[in-house]
N, C-alpha and C. Protein backbone atom coordinates (compact mmCIF):
# COMPACT_ATOMS: atom_id res chain seq x y z
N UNK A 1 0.84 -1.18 0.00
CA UNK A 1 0.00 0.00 0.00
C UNK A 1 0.89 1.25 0.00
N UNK A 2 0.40 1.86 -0.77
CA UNK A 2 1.61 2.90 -1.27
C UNK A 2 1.60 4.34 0.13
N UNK A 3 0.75 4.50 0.93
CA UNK A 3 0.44 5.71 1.87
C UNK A 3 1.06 4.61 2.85
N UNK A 4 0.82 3.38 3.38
CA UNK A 4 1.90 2.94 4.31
C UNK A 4 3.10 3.01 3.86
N UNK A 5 3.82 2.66 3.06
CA UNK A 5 4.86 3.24 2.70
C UNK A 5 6.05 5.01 3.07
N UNK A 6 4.63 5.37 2.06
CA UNK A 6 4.82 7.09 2.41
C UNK A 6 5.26 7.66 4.07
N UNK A 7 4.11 7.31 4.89
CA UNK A 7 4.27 6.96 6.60
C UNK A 7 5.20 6.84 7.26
N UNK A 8 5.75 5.43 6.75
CA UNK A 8 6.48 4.82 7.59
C UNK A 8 8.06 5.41 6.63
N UNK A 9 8.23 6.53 5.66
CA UNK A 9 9.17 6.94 4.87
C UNK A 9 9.36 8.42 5.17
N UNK A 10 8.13 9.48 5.67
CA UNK A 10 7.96 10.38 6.65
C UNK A 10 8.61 10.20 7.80
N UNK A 11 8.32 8.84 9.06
CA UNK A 11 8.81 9.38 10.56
C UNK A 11 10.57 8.63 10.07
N UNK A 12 10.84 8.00 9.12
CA UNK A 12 11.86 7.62 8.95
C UNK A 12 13.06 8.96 9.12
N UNK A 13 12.47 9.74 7.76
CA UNK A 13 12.79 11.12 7.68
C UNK A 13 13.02 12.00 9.03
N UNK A 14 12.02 11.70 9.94
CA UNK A 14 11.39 12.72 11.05
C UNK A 14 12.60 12.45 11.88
N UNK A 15 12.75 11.04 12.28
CA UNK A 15 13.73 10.23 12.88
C UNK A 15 15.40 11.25 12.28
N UNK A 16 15.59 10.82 11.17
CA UNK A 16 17.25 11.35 10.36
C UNK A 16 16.92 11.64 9.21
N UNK A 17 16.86 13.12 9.50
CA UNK A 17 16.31 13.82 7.89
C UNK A 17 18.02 13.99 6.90
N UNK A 18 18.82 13.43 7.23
CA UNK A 18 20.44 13.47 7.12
C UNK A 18 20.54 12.24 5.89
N UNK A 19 19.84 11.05 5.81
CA UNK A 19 19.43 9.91 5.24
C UNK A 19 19.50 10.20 3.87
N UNK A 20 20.65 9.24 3.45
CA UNK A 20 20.41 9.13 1.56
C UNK A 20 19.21 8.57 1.34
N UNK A 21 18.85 8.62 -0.28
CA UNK A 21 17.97 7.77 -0.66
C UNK A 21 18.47 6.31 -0.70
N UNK A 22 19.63 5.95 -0.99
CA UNK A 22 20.04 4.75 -0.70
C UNK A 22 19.77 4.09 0.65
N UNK A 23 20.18 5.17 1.36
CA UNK A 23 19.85 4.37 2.93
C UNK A 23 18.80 4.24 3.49
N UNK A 24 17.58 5.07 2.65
CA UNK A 24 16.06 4.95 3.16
C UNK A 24 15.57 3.62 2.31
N UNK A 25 16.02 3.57 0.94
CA UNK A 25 15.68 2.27 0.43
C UNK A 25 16.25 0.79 1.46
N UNK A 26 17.08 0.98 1.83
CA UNK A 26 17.60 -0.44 2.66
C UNK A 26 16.99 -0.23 3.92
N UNK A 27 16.36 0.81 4.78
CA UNK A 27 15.98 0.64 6.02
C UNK A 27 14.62 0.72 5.84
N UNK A 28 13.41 0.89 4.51
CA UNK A 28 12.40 0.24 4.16
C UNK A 28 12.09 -0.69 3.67
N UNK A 29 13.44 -1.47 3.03
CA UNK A 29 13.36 -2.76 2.12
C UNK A 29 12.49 -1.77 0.69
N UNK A 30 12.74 -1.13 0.04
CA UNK A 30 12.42 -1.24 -1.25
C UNK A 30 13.41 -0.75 -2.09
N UNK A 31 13.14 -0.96 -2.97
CA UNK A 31 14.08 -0.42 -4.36
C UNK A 31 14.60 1.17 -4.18
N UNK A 32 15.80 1.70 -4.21
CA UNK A 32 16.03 2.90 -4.89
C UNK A 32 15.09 3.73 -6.05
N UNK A 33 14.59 3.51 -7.16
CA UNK A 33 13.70 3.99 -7.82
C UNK A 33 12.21 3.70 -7.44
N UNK A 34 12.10 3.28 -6.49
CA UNK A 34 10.83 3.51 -5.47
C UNK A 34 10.97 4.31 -4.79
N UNK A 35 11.81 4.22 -4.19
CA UNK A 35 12.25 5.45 -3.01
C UNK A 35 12.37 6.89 -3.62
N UNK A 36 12.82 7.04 -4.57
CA UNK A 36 13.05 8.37 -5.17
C UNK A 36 11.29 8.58 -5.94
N UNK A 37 10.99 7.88 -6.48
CA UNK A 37 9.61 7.89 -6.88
C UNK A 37 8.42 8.53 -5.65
N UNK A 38 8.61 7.90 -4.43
CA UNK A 38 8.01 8.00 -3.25
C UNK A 38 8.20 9.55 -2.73
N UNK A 39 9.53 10.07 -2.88
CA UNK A 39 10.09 11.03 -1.93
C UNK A 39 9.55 12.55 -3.20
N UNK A 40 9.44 12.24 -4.46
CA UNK A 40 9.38 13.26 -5.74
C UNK A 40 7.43 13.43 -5.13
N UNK A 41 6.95 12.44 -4.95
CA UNK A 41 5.15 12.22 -4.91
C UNK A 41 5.39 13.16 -3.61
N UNK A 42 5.84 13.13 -2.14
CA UNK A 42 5.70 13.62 -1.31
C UNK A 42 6.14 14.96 -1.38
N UNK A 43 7.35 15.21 -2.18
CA UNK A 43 7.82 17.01 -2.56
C UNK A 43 6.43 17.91 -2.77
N UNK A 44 5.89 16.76 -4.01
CA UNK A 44 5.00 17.98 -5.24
C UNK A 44 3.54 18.02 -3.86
N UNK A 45 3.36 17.13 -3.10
CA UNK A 45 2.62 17.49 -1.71
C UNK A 45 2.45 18.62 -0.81
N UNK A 46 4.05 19.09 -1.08
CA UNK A 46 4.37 19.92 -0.31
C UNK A 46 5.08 19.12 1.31
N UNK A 47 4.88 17.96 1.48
CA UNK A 47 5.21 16.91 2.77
C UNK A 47 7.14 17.37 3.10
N UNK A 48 7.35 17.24 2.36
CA UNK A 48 9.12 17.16 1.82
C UNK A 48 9.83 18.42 1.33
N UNK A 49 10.65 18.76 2.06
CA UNK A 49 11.47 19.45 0.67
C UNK A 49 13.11 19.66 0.89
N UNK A 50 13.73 19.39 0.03
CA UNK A 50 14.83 19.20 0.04
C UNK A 50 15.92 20.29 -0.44
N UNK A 51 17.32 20.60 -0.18
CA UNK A 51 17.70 21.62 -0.96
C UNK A 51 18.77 21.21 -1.65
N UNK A 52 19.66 21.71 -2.65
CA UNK A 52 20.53 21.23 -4.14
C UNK A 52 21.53 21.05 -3.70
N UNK A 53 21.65 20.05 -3.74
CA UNK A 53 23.47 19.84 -2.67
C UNK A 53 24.25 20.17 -3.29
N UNK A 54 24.46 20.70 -5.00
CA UNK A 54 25.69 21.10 -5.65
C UNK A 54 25.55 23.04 -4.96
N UNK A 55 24.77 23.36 -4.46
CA UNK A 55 24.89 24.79 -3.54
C UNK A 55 25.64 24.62 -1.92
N UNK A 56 25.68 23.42 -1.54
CA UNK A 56 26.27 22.99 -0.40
C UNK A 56 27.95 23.17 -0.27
N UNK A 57 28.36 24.59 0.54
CA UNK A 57 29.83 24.50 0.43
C UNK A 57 30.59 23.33 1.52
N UNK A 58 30.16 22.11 1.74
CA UNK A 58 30.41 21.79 2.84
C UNK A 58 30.75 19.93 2.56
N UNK A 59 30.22 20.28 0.66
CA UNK A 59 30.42 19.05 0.35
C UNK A 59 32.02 18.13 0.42
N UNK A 60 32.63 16.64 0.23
CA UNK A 60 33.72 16.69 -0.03
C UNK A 60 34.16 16.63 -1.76
C-alpha cells in the first residue's frame, strides 16, 4: 500500500532527515527507484522538501 509506505518513509525522515535515498531504500526494504519515486510524490505534496546539494559549500 503505497500511503503505508509514504508513513512509515515520513517518521523515517522525522527520525534522520540526514538519510540518503540509498539508505532509506535499505531501512524500508524497497528499491532505490521507489524510493526516489516516493520522496518526488511527497515534494510535489508539499510533505518534503529538500535543498541542491551542488549549492552545499560543505560538500567533499
Amino acid at each position: 500500500m503505497q500511503t503505508e509506505i509514504d508513513l512509515k518513509l515520513l517518521k523515517l525522515l522525522e527520525e534522520n532527515p540526514t538519510l540518503s535515498q540509498r539508505q532509506i531504500a535499505d531501512a524500508l526494504g524497497i528499491s532505490l527507484g521507489k524510493t526516489n519515486y516516493c520522496l518526488r510524490a511527497l515534494k510535489e505534496k508539499g510533505l518534503v522538501k529538500w535543498g541542491n546539494f551542488s549549492n552545499n559549500p560543505n560538500k567533499l
